[in-house]
PDB file of N, CA and C in Angstrom:
ATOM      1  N   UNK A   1      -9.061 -24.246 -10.219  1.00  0.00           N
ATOM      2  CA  UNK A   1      -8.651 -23.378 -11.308  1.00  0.00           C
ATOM      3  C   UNK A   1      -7.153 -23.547 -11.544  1.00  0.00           C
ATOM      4  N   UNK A   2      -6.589 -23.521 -12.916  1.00  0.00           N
ATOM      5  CA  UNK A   2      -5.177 -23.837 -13.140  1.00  0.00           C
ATOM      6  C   UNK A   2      -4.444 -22.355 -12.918  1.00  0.00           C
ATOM      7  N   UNK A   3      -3.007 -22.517 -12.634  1.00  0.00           N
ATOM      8  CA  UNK A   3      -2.764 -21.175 -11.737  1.00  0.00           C
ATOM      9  C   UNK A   3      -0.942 -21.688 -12.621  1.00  0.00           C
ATOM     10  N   UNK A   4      -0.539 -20.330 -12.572  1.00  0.00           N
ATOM     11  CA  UNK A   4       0.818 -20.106 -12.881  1.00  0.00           C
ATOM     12  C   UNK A   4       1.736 -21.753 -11.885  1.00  0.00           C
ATOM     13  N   UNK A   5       1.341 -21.980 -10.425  1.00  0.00           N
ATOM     14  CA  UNK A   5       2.005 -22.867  -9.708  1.00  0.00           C
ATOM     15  C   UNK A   5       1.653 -24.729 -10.232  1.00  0.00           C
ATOM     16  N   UNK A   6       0.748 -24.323 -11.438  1.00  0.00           N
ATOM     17  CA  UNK A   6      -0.076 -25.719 -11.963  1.00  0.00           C
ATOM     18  C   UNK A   6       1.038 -26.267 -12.956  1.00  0.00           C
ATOM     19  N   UNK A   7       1.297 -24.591 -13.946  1.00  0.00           N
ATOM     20  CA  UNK A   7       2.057 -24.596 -15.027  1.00  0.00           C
ATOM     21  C   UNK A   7       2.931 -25.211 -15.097  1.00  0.00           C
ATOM     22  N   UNK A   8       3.791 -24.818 -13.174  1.00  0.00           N
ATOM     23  CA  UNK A   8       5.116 -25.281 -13.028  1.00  0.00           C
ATOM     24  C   UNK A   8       5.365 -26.846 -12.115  1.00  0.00           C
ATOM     25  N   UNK A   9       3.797 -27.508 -12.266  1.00  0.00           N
ATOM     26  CA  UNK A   9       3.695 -28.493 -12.118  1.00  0.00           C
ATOM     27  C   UNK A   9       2.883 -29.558 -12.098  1.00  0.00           C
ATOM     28  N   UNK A  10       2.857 -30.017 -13.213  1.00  0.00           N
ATOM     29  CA  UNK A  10       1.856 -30.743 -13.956  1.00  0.00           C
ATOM     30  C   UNK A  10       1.659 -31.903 -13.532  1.00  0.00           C
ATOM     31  N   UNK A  11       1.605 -32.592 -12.630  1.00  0.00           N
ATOM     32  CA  UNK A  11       1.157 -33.286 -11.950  1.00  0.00           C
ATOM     33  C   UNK A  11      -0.482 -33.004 -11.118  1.00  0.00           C
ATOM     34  N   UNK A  12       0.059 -31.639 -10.150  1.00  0.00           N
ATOM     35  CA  UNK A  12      -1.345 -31.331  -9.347  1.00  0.00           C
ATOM     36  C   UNK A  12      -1.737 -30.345 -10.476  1.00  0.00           C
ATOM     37  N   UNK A  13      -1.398 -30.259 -11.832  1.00  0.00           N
ATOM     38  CA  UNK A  13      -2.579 -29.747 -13.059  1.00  0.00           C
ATOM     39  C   UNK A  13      -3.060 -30.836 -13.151  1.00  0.00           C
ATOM     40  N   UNK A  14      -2.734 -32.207 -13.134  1.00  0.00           N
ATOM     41  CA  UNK A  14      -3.556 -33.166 -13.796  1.00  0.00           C
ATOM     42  C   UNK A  14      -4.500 -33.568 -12.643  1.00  0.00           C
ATOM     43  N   UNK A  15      -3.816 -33.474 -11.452  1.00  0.00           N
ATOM     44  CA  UNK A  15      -4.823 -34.056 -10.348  1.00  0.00           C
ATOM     45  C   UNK A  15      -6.192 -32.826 -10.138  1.00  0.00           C
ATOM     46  N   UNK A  16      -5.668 -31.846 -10.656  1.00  0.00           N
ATOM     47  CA  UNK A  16      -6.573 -30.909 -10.596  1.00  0.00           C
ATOM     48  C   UNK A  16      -8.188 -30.691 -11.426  1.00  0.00           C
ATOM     49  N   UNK A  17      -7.630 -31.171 -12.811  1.00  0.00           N
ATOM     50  CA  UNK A  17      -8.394 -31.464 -13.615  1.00  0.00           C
ATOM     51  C   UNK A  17      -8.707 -32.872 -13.654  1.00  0.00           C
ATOM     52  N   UNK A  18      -8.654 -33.509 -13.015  1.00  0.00           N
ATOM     53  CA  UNK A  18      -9.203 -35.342 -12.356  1.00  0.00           C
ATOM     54  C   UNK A  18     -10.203 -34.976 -11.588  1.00  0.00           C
ATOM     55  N   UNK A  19     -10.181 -34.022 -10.634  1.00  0.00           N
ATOM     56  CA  UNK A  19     -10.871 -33.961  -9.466  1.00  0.00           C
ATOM     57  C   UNK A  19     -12.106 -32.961 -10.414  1.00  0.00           C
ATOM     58  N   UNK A  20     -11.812 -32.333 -11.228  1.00  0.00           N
ATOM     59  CA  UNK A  20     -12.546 -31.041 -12.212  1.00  0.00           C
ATOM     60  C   UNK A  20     -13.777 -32.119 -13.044  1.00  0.00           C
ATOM     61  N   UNK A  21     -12.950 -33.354 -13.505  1.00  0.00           N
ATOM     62  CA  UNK A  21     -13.914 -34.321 -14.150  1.00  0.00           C
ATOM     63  C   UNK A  21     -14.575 -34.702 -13.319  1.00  0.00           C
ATOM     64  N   UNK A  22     -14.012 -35.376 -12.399  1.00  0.00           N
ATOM     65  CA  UNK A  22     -15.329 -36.119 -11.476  1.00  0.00           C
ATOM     66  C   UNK A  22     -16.382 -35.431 -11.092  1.00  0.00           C
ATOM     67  N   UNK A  23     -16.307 -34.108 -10.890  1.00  0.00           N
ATOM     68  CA  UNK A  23     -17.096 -33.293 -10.052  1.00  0.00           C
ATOM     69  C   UNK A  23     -18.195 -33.245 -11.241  1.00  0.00           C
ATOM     70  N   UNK A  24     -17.465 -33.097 -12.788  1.00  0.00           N
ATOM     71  CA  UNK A  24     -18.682 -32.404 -13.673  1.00  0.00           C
ATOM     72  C   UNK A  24     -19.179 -33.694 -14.175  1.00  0.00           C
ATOM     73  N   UNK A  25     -18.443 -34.843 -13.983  1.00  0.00           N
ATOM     74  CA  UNK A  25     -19.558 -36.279 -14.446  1.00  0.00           C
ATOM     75  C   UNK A  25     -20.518 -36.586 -13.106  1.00  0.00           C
ATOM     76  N   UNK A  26     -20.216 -36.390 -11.905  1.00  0.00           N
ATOM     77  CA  UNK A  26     -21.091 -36.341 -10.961  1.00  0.00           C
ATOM     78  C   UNK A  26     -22.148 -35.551 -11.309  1.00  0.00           C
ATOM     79  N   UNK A  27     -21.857 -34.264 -11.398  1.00  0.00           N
ATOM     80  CA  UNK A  27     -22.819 -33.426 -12.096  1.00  0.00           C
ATOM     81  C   UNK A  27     -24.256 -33.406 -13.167  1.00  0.00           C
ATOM     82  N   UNK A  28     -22.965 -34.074 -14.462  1.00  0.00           N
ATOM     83  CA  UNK A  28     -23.910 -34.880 -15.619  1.00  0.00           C
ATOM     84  C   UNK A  28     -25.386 -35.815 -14.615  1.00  0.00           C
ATOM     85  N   UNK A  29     -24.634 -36.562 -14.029  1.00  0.00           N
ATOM     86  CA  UNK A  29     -25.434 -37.958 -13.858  1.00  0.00           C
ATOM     87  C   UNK A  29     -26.794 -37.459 -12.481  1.00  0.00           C
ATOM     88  N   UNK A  30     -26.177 -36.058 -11.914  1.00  0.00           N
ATOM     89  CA  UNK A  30     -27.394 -35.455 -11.436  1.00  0.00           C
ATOM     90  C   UNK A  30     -28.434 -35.068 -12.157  1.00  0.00           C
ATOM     91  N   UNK A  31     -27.911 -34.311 -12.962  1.00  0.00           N
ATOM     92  CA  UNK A  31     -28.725 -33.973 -13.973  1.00  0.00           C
ATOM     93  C   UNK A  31     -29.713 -34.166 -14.795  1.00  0.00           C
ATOM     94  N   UNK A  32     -29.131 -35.596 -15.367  1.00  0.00           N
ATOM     95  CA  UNK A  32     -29.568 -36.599 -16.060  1.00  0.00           C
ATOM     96  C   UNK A  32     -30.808 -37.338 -15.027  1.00  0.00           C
ATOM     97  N   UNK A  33     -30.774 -38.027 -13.963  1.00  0.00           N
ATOM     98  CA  UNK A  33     -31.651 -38.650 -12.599  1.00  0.00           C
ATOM     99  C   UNK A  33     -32.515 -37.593 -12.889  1.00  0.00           C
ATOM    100  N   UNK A  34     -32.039 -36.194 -12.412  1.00  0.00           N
ATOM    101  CA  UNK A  34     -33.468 -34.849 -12.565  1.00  0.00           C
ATOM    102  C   UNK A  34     -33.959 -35.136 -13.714  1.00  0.00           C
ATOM    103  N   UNK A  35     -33.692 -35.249 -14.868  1.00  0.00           N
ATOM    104  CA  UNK A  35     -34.203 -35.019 -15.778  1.00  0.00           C
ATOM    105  C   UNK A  35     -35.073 -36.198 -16.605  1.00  0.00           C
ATOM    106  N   UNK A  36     -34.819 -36.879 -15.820  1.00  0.00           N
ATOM    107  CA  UNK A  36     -35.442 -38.157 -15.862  1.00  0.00           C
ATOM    108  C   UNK A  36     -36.628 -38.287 -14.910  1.00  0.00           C
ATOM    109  N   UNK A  37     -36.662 -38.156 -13.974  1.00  0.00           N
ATOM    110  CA  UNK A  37     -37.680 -38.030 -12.502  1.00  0.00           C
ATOM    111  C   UNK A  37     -38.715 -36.842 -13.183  1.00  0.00           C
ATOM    112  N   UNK A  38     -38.626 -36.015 -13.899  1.00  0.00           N
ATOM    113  CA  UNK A  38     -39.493 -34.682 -14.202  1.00  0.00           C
ATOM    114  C   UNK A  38     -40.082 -35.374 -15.580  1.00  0.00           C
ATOM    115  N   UNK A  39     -39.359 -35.884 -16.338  1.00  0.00           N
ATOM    116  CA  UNK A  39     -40.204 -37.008 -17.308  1.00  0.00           C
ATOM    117  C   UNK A  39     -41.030 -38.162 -17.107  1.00  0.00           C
ATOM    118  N   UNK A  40     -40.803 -38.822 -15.663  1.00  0.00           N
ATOM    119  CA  UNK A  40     -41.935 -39.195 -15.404  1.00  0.00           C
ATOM    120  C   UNK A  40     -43.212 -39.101 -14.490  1.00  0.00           C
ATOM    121  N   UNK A  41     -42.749 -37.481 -14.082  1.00  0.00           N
ATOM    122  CA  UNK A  41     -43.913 -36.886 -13.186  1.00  0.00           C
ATOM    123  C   UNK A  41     -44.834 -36.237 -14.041  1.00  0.00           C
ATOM    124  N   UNK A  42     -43.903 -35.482 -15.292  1.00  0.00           N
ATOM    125  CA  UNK A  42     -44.895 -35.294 -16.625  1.00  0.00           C
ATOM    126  C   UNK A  42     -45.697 -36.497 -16.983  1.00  0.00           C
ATOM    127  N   UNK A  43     -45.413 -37.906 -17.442  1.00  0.00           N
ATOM    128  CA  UNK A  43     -46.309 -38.518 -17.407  1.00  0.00           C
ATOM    129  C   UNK A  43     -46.972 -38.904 -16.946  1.00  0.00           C
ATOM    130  N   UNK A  44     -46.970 -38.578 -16.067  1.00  0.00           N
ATOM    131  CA  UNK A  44     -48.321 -39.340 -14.550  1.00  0.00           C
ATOM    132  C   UNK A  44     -49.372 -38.316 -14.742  1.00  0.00           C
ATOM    133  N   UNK A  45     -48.769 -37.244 -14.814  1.00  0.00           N
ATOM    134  CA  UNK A  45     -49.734 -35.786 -15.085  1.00  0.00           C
ATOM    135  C   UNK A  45     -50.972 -35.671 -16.189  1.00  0.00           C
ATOM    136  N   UNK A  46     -50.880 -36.347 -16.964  1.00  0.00           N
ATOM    137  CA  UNK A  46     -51.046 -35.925 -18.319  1.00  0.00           C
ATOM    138  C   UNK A  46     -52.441 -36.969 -17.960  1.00  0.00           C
TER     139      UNK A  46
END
């Protein structure tokens, strides 16, 4: 989370929000695998 000590230094704001991306494109690409794996257990189903 960005904090008054981020403000006054924008560096570990940027490393902060680097580490903020990776986590939520890691995220995406979980997501995405789930959501993919449940599309083809639906088709096996059917």
């Amino acid at each position: 989370m960005l904090t008054m000590e981020h403000i006054r230094k924008p560096l570990a704001a940027r490393q902060a929000l680097t580490r903020s991306e990776a986590v939520l494109q890691k995220s995406q690409d979980i997501t995405e695998e789930a959501d993919s794996a449940l599309r083809n257990a639906m088709v096996r189903l059917k």
